[in-house]
Protein backbone atom coordinates (compact mmCIF):
# COMPACT_ATOMS: atom_id res chain seq x y z
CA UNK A 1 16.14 -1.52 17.37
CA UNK A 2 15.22 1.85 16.00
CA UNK A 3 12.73 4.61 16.52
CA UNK A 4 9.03 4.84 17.17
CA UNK A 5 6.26 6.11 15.33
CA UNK A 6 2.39 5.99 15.09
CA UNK A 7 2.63 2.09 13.87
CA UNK A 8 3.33 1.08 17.32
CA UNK A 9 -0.28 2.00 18.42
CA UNK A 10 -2.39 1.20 15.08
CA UNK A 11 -1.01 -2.31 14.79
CA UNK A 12 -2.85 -3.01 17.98
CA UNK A 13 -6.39 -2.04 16.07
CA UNK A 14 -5.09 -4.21 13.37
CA UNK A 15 -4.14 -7.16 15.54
CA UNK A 16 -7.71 -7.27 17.40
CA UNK A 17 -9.68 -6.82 13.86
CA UNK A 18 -7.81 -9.92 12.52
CA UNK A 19 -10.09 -12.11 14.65
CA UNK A 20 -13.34 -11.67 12.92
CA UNK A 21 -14.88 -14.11 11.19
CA UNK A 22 -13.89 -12.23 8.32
CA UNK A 23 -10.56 -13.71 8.64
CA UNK A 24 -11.89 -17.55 8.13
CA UNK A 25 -13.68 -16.39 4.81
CA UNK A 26 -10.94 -14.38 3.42
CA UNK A 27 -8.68 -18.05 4.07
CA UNK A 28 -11.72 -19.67 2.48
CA UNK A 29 -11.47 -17.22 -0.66
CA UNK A 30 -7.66 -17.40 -0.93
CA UNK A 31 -7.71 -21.32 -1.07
CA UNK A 32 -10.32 -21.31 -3.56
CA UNK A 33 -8.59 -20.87 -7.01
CA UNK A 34 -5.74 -23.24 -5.79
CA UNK A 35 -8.40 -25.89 -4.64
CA UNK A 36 -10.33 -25.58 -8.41
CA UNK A 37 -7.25 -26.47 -9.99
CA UNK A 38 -6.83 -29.76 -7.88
CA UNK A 39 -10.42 -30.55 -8.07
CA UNK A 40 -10.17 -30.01 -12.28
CA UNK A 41 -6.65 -31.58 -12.24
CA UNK A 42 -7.75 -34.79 -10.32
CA UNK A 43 -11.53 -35.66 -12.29
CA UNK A 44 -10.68 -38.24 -15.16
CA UNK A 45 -7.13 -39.39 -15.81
CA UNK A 46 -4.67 -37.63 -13.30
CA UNK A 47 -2.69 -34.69 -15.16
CA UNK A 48 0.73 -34.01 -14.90
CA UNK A 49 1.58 -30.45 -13.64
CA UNK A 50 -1.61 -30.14 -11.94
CA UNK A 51 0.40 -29.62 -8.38
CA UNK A 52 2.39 -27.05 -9.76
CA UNK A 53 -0.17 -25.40 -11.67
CA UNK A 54 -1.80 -24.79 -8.04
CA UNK A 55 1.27 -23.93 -6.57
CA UNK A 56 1.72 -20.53 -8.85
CA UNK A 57 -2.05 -20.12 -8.50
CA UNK A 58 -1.77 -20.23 -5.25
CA UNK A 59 1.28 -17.91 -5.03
CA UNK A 60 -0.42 -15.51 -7.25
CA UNK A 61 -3.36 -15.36 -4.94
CA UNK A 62 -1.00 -14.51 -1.85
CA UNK A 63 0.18 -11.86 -3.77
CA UNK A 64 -3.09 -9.82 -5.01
CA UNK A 65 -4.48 -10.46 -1.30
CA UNK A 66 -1.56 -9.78 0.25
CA UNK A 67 -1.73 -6.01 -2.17
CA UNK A 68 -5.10 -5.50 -1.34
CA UNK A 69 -4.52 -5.69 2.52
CA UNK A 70 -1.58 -3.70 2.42
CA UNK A 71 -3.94 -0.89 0.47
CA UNK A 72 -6.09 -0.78 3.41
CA UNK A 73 -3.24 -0.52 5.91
CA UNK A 74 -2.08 2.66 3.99
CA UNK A 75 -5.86 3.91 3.80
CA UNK A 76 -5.85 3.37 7.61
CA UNK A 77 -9.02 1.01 7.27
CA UNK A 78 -8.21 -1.91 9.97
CA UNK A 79 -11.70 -3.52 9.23
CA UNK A 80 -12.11 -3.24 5.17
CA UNK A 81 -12.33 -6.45 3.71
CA UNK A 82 -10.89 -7.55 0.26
CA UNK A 83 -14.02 -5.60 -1.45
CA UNK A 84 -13.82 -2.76 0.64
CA UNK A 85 -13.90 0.51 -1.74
CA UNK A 86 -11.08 2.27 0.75
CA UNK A 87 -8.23 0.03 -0.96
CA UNK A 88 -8.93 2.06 -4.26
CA UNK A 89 -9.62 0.15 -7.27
CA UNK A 90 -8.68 -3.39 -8.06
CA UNK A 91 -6.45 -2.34 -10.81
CA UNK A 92 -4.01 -0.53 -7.87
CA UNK A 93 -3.90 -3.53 -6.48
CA UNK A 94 -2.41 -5.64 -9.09
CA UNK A 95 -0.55 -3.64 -9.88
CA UNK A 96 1.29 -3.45 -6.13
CA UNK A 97 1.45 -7.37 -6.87
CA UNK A 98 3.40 -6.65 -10.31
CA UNK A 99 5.81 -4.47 -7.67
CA UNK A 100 5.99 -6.91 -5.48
CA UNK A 101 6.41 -10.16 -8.35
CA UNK A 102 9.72 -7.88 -9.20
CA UNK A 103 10.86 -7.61 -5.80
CA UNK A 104 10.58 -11.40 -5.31
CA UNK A 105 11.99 -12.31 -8.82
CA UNK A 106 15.49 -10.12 -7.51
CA UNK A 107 15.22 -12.00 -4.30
CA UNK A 108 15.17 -14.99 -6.15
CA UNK A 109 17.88 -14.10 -8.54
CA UNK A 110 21.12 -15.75 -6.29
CA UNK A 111 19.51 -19.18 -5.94
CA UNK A 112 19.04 -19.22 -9.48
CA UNK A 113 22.72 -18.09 -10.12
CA UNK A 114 23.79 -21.13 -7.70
CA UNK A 115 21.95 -23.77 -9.55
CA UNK A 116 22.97 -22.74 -12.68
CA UNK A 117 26.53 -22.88 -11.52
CA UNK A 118 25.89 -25.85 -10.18
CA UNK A 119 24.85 -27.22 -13.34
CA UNK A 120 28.49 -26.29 -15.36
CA UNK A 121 30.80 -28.60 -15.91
CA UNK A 122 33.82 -28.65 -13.06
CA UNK A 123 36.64 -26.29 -13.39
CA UNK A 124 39.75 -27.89 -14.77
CA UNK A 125 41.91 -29.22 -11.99
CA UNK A 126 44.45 -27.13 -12.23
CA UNK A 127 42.13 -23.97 -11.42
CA UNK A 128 39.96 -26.01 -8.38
CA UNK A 129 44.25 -26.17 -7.15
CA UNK A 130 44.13 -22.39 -6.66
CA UNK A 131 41.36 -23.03 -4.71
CA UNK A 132 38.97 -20.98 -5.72
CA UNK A 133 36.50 -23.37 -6.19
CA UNK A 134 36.60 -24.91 -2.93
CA UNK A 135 36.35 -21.39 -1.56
CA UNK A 136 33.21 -20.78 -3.08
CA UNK A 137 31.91 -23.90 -2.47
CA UNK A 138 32.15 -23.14 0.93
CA UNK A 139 31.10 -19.22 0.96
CA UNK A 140 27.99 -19.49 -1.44
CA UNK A 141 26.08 -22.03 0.23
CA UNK A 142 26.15 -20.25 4.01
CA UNK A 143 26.01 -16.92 1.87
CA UNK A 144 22.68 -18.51 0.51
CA UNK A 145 21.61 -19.88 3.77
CA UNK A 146 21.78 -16.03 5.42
CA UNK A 147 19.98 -14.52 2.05
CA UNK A 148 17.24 -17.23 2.60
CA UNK A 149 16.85 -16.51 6.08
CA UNK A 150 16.85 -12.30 5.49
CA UNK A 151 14.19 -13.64 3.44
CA UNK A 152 11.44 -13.34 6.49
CA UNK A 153 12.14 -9.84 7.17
CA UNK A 154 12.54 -8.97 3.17
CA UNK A 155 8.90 -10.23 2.38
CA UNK A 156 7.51 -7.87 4.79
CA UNK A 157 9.89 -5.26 3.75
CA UNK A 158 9.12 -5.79 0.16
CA UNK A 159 5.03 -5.52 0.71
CA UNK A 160 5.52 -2.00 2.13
CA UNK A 161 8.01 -0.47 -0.57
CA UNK A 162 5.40 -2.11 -3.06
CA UNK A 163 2.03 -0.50 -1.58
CA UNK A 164 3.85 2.83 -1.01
CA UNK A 165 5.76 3.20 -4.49
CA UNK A 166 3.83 5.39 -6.92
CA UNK A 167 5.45 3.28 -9.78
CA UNK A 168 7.76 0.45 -11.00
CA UNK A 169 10.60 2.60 -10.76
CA UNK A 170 10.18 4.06 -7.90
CA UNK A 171 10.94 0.44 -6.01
CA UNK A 172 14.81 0.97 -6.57
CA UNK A 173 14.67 4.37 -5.24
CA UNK A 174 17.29 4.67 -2.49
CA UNK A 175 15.38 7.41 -1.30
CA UNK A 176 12.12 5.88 -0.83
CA UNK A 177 13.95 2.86 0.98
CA UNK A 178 15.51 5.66 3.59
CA UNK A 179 12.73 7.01 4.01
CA UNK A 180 10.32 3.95 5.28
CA UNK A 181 13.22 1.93 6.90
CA UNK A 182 15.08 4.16 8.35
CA UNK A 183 15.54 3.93 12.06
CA UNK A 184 12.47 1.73 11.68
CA UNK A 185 13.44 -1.68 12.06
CA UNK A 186 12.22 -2.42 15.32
CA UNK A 187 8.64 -1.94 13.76
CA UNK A 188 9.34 -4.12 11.18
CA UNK A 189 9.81 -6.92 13.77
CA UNK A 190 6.30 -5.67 15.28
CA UNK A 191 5.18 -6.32 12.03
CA UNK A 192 6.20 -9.96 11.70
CA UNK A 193 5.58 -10.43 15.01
CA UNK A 194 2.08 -8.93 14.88
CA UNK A 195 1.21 -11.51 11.51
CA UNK A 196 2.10 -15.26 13.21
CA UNK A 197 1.60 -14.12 17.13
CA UNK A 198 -2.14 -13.81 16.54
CA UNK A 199 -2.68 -17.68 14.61
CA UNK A 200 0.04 -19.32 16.62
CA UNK A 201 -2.12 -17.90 19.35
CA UNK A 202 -5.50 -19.66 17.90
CA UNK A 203 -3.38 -23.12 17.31
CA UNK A 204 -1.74 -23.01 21.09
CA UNK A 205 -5.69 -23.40 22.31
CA UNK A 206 -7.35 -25.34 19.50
CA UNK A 207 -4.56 -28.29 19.22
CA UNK A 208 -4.84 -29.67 22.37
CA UNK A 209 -8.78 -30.00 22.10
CA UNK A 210 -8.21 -31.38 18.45
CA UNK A 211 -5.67 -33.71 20.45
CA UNK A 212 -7.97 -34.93 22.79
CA UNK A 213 -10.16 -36.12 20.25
CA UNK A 214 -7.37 -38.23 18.06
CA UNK A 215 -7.76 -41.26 19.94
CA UNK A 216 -11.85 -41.15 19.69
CA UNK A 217 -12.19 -40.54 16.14
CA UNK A 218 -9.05 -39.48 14.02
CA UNK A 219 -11.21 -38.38 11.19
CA UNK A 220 -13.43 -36.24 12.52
CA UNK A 221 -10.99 -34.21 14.07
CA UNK A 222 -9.02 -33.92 10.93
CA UNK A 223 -11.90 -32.71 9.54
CA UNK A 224 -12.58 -30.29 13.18
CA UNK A 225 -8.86 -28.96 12.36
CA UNK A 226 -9.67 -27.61 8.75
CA UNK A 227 -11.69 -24.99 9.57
CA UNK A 228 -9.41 -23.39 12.04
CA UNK A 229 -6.21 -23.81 9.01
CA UNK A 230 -8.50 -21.89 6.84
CA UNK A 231 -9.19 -19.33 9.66
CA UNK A 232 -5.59 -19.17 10.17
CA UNK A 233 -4.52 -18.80 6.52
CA UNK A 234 -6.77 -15.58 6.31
CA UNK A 235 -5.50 -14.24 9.57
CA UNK A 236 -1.57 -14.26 7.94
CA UNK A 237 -2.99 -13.06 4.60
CA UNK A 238 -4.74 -10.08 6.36
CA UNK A 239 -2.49 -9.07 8.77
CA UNK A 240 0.87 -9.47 6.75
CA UNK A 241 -0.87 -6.69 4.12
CA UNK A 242 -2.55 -4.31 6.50
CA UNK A 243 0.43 -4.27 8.81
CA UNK A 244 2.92 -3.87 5.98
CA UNK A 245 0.81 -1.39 4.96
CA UNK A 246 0.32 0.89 7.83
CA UNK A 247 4.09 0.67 8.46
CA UNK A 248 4.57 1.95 4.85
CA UNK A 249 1.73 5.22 6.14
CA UNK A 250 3.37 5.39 9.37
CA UNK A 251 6.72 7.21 7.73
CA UNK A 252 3.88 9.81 6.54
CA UNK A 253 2.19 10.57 9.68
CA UNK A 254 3.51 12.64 12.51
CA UNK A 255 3.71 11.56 16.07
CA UNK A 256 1.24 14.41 16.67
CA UNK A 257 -1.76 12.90 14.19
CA UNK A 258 -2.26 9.37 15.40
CA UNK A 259 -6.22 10.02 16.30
CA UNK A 260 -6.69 11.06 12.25
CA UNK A 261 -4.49 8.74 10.92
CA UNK A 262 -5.55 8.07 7.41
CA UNK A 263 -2.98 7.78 5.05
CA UNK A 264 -2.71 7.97 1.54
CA UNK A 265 -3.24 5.44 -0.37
CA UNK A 266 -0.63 3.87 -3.01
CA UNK A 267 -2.93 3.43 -5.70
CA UNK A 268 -2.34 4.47 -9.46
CA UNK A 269 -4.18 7.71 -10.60
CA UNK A 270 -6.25 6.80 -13.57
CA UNK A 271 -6.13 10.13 -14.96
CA UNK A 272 -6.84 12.76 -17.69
CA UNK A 273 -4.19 15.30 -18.50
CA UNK A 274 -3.32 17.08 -15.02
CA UNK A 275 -1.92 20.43 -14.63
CA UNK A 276 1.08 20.96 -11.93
CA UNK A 277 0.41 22.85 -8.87
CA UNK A 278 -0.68 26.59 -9.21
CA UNK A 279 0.30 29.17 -7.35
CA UNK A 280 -0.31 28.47 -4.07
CA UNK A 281 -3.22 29.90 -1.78
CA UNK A 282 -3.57 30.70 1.91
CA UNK A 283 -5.60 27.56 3.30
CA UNK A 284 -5.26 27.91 6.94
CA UNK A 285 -7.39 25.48 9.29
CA UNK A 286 -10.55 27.35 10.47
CA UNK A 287 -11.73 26.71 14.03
CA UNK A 288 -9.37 24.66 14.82
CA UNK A 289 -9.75 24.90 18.64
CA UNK A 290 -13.43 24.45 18.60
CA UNK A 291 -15.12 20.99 19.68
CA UNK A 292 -16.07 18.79 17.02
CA UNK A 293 -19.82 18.75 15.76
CA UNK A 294 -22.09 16.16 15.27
CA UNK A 295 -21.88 14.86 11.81
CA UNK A 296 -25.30 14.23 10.07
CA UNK A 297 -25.81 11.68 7.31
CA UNK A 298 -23.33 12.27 4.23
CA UNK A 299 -25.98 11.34 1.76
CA UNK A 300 -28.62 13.16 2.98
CA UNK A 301 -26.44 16.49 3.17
CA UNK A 302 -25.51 15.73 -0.49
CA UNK A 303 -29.09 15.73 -1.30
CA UNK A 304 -29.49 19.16 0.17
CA UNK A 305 -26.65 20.85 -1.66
CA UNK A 306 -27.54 19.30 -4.49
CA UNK A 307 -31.32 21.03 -4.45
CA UNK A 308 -29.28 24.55 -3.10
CA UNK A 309 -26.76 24.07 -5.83
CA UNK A 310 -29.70 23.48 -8.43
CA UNK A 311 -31.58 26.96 -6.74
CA UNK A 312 -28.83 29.19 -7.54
CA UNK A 313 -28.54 29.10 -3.53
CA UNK A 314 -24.36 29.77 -3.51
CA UNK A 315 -24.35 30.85 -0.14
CA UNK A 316 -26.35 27.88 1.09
CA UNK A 317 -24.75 25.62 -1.34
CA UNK A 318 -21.64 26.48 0.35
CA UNK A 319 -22.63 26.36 4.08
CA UNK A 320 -24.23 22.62 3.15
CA UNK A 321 -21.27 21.87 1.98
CA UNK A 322 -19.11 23.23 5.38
CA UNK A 323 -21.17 20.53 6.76
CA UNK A 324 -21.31 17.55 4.40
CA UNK A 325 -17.70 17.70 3.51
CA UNK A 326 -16.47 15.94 6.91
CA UNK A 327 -19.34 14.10 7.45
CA UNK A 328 -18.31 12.55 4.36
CA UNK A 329 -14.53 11.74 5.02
CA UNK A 330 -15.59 10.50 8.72
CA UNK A 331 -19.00 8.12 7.23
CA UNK A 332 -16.36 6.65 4.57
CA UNK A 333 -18.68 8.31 1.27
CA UNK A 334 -15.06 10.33 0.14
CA UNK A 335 -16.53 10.55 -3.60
CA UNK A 336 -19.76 12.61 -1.71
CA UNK A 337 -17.15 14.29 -0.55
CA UNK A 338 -14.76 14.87 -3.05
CA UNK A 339 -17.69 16.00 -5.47
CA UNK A 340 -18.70 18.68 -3.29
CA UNK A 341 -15.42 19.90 -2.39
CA UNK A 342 -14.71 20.51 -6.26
CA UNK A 343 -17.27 22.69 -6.49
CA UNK A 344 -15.97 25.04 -4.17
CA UNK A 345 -11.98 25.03 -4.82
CA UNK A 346 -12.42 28.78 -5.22
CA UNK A 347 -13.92 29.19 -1.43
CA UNK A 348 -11.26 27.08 -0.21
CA UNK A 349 -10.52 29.37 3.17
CA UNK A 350 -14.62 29.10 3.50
CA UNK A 351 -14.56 25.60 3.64
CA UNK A 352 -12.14 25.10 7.13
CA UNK A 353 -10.97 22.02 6.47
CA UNK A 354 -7.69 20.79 8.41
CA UNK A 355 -4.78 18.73 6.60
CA UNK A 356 -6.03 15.88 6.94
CA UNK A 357 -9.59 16.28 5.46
CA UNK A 358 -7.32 18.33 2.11
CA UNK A 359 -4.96 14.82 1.94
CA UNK A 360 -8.10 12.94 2.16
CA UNK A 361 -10.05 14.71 -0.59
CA UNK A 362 -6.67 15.24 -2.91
CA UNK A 363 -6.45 11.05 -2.95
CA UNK A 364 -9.87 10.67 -3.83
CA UNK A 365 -9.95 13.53 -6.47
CA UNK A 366 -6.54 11.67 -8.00
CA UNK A 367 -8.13 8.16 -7.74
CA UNK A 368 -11.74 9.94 -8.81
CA UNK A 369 -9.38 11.36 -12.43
CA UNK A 370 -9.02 14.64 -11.71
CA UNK A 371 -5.58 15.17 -11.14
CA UNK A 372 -5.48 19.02 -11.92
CA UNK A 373 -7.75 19.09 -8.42
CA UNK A 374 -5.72 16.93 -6.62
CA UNK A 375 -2.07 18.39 -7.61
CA UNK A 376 -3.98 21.76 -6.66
CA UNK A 377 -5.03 20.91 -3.50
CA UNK A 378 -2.05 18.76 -2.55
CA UNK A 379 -0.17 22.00 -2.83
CA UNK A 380 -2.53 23.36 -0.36
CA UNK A 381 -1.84 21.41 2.21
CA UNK A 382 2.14 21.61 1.85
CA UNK A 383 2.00 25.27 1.52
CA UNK A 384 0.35 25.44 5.03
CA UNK A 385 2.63 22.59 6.41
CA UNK A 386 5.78 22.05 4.60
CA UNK A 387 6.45 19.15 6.44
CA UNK A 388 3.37 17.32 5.44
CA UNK A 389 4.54 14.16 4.19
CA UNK A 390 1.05 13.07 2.80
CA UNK A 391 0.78 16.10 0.25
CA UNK A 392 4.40 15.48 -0.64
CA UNK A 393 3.67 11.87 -1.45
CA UNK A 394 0.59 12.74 -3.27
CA UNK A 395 2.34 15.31 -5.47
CA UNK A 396 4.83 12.41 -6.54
CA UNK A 397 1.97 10.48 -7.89
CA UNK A 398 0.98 13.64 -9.82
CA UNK A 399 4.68 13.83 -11.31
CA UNK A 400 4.55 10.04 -11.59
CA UNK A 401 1.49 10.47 -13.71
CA UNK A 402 2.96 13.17 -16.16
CA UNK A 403 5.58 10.70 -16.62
CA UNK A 404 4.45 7.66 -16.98
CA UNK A 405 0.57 8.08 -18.51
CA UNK A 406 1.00 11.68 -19.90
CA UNK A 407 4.15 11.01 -21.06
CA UNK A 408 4.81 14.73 -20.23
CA UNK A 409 8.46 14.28 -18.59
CA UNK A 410 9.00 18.34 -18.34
CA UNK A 411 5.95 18.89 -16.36
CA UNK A 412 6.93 16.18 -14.09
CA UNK A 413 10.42 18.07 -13.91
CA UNK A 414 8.27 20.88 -12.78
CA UNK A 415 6.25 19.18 -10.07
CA UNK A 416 9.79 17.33 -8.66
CA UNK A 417 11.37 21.35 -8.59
CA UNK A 418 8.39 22.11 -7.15
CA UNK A 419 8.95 19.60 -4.36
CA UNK A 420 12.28 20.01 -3.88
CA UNK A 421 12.19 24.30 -3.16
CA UNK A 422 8.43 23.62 -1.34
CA UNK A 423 10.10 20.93 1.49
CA UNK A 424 13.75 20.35 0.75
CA UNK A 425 13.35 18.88 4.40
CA UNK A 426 10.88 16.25 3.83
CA UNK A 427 11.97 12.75 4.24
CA UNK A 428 10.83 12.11 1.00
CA UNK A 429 13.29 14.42 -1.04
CA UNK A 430 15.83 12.28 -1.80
CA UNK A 431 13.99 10.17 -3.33
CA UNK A 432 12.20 13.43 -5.67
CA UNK A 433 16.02 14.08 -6.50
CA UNK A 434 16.41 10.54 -7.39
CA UNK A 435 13.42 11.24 -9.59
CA UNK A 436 13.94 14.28 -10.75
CA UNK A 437 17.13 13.13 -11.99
CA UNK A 438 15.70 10.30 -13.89
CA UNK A 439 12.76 12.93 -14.95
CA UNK A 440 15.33 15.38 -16.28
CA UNK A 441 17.19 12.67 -18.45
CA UNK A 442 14.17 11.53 -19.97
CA UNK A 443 12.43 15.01 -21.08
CA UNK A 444 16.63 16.05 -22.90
CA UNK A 445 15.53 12.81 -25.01
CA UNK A 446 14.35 13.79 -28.64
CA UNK A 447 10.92 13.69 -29.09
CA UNK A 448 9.61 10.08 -30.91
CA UNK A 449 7.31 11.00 -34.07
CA UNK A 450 4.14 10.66 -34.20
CA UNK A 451 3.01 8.05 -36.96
């Protein structure tokens, strides 16, 4: 069914966190809005529409939860919550629910074809005698009944290219679709498989104790059974998005870097005008063999380079910040971090941090505003490791900014060149040609006046 990469062993972590009690008020949370509606809709004289207005407030809800969870599974966070700060800001999230409302709408697109169609007036008789007519009449419907039923694996499909697109356009990139699905499809099916195993797992014990108490007192174990429908609705909710989402980081991750996986996350850079990558240093790992040190407190390291930073102490400023740096990343304070870091760009070397810890800091300096840092430091990391799919990913997001908030489509030309000469090899470089393309067509447009 296709290969195998680090998914296969976070989905577990994911699977076993989806049984906290965090679960039953996430369901809680999700059925509120839709229940408010009801509740409004049913005081005083019943109002029409009132079941379908909680229907689409209840579909909108799956979808921002649904985004948020699938944030997390890219940030690698199996126990965040929906307020957790690791899925990035709220406004990321909706909009990898816009994403996903236009994948949906294009799903939807055939069914609404048919009932229009449906709807015409028949054919004359002398075309329905080609037969034609009764051809399609027989085709569409099973051609319908197959589309509806690719449906399943499409909705998980669609929350990954959704949480791991930098942008709107980026969701009918052929190369982007390559690059997460191919080979992959096995892990989709863990995916799936991973969201209803887990509830179906809850109901196979609870119903036959709800059973037994039917014939005692129906009621009350209606009422027992709510509780564990709620508990159930948060468990789908969570693990649909965090698995989705971890498959999307999974095609960024190499077999080699399971025990750091931490992926980048989709979110949108909110951003001031970014520069593309500079020339790019020497940032080699230092240390790399030795064993790992005891991290301190983030906060309380932060204090101390603060009052060295503040005493003209460089040196010490600098060694604090050796120190605080990954104790930040690992104690989840990345703005600590990132804050620090930025101080000392021009001691990178000094610093020995790994990959990992210059994709971590590059997502939080993007998502922080400070996209010159991040495109700098992005570069980094792919000029040590070409075939660092994180840095390539986060240096789309710079281009993707240039485009689409700086409205600067030549230096996004320059970041997808970059790209393209930096890792032609990546699995991500068709889809930077597909971009770059699109990119190149847009800066030969004349400029639009100011007024």
């Amino acid at each position: 069914m296709g290969g195998r990469t680090v998914f296969s062993r976070v989905s577990g972590g994911i699977v076993l966190d989806s049984f906290s009690i965090l679960s039953l008020f996430t369901g809680l949370l999700a059925a509120l809005p839709a229940g408010l509606v009801l509740l409004i809709g049913s005081t005083g004289s019943p109002a029409a529409g009132t079941g379908a207005a909680a229907a689409v407030v209840w579909g909108v809800t799956v979808l921002v939860f649904v985004s948020r969870f699938a944030q997390l599974g890219i940030a690698g966070d199996s126990e965040g919550g929906l307020f957790s700060d690791t899925a990035g800001p709220w406004s990321g999230t909706f909009l990898v629910a816009g994403r996903l409302v236009v994948l949906w709408v294009l799903w939807a697109l055939p069914f609404v074809a048919w009932a229009f169609l449906k709807s015409e007036p028949q054919a004359p008789a002398g075309f329905q005698g080609m037969g034609v007519g009764l051809l399609g009449a027989l085709r569409i419907p099973v051609l319908l009944a197959l589309w509806s039923a690719l449906g399943m694996v499409l909705s998980f499909a669609f929350v990954a290219v959704s949480a791991a697109a930098p942008g709107f356009v980026d969701l009918f990139s052929p190369g982007l679709w390559r690059a997460l699905f191919s080979g992959r499809i096995g892990e989709l099916f863990v995916a799936i498989a991973g969201t209803f195993g887990p509830p179906l797992t809850v109901f196979a014990i609870v119903l036959p104790v709800i059973a037994a108490f039917v014939p005692l007192n129906p009621k009350a174990a209606l009422t027992g059974m709510i509780p564990f429908l709620v508990y159930a609705v948060g468990m789908v909710l969570t693990l649909q998005g965090k698995l989705c989402g971890a498959y999307a980081a999974a095609s960024l991750v190499e077999e080699g870097e399971v025990e750091t996986f931490e992926a980048v996350p989709a979110a949108e850079a909110q951003a001031v005008a970014p520069a593309v990558p500079a020339p790019v240093h020497s940032a080699a790992p230092a240390a790399a063999e030795a064993p790992a040190p005891s991290l301190g407190d983030p906060k309380h390291l932060h204090t101390v380079w603060l009052a060295r930073l503040s005493a003209g102490d460089a040196k010490g400023a600098l060694e604090a910040a050796r120190e605080a740096i990954p104790a930040g990343l690992a104690k989840k304070e990345p703005r600590l971090a990132a804050e620090m870091y930025r101080r000392h760009l021009d001691r990178l070397p000094e610093l020995g941090l790994d990959r990992t810890a210059l994709d971590l800091l590059a997502d939080q300096l993007l998502r922080d505003g400070d996209v010159a840092a991040a495109a700098w430091t992005f570069s980094q990391a792919l000029d040590t490791e070409p075939t660092d799919s994180k840095a390539f990913k986060g240096l789309l997001r710079v281009a993707e900014h240039h485009l689409e908030k700086a409205k600067e489509p030549l230096e996004a030309v320059r970041v997808y060149r970059y790209l393209l000469e930096r890792a032609p090899a990546s699995p991500f470089a068709d889809h930077a040609r597909d971009l770059l393309g699109a990119a190149e067509r847009r800066a030969a447009r004349p400029a639009t006046p100011q007024g």
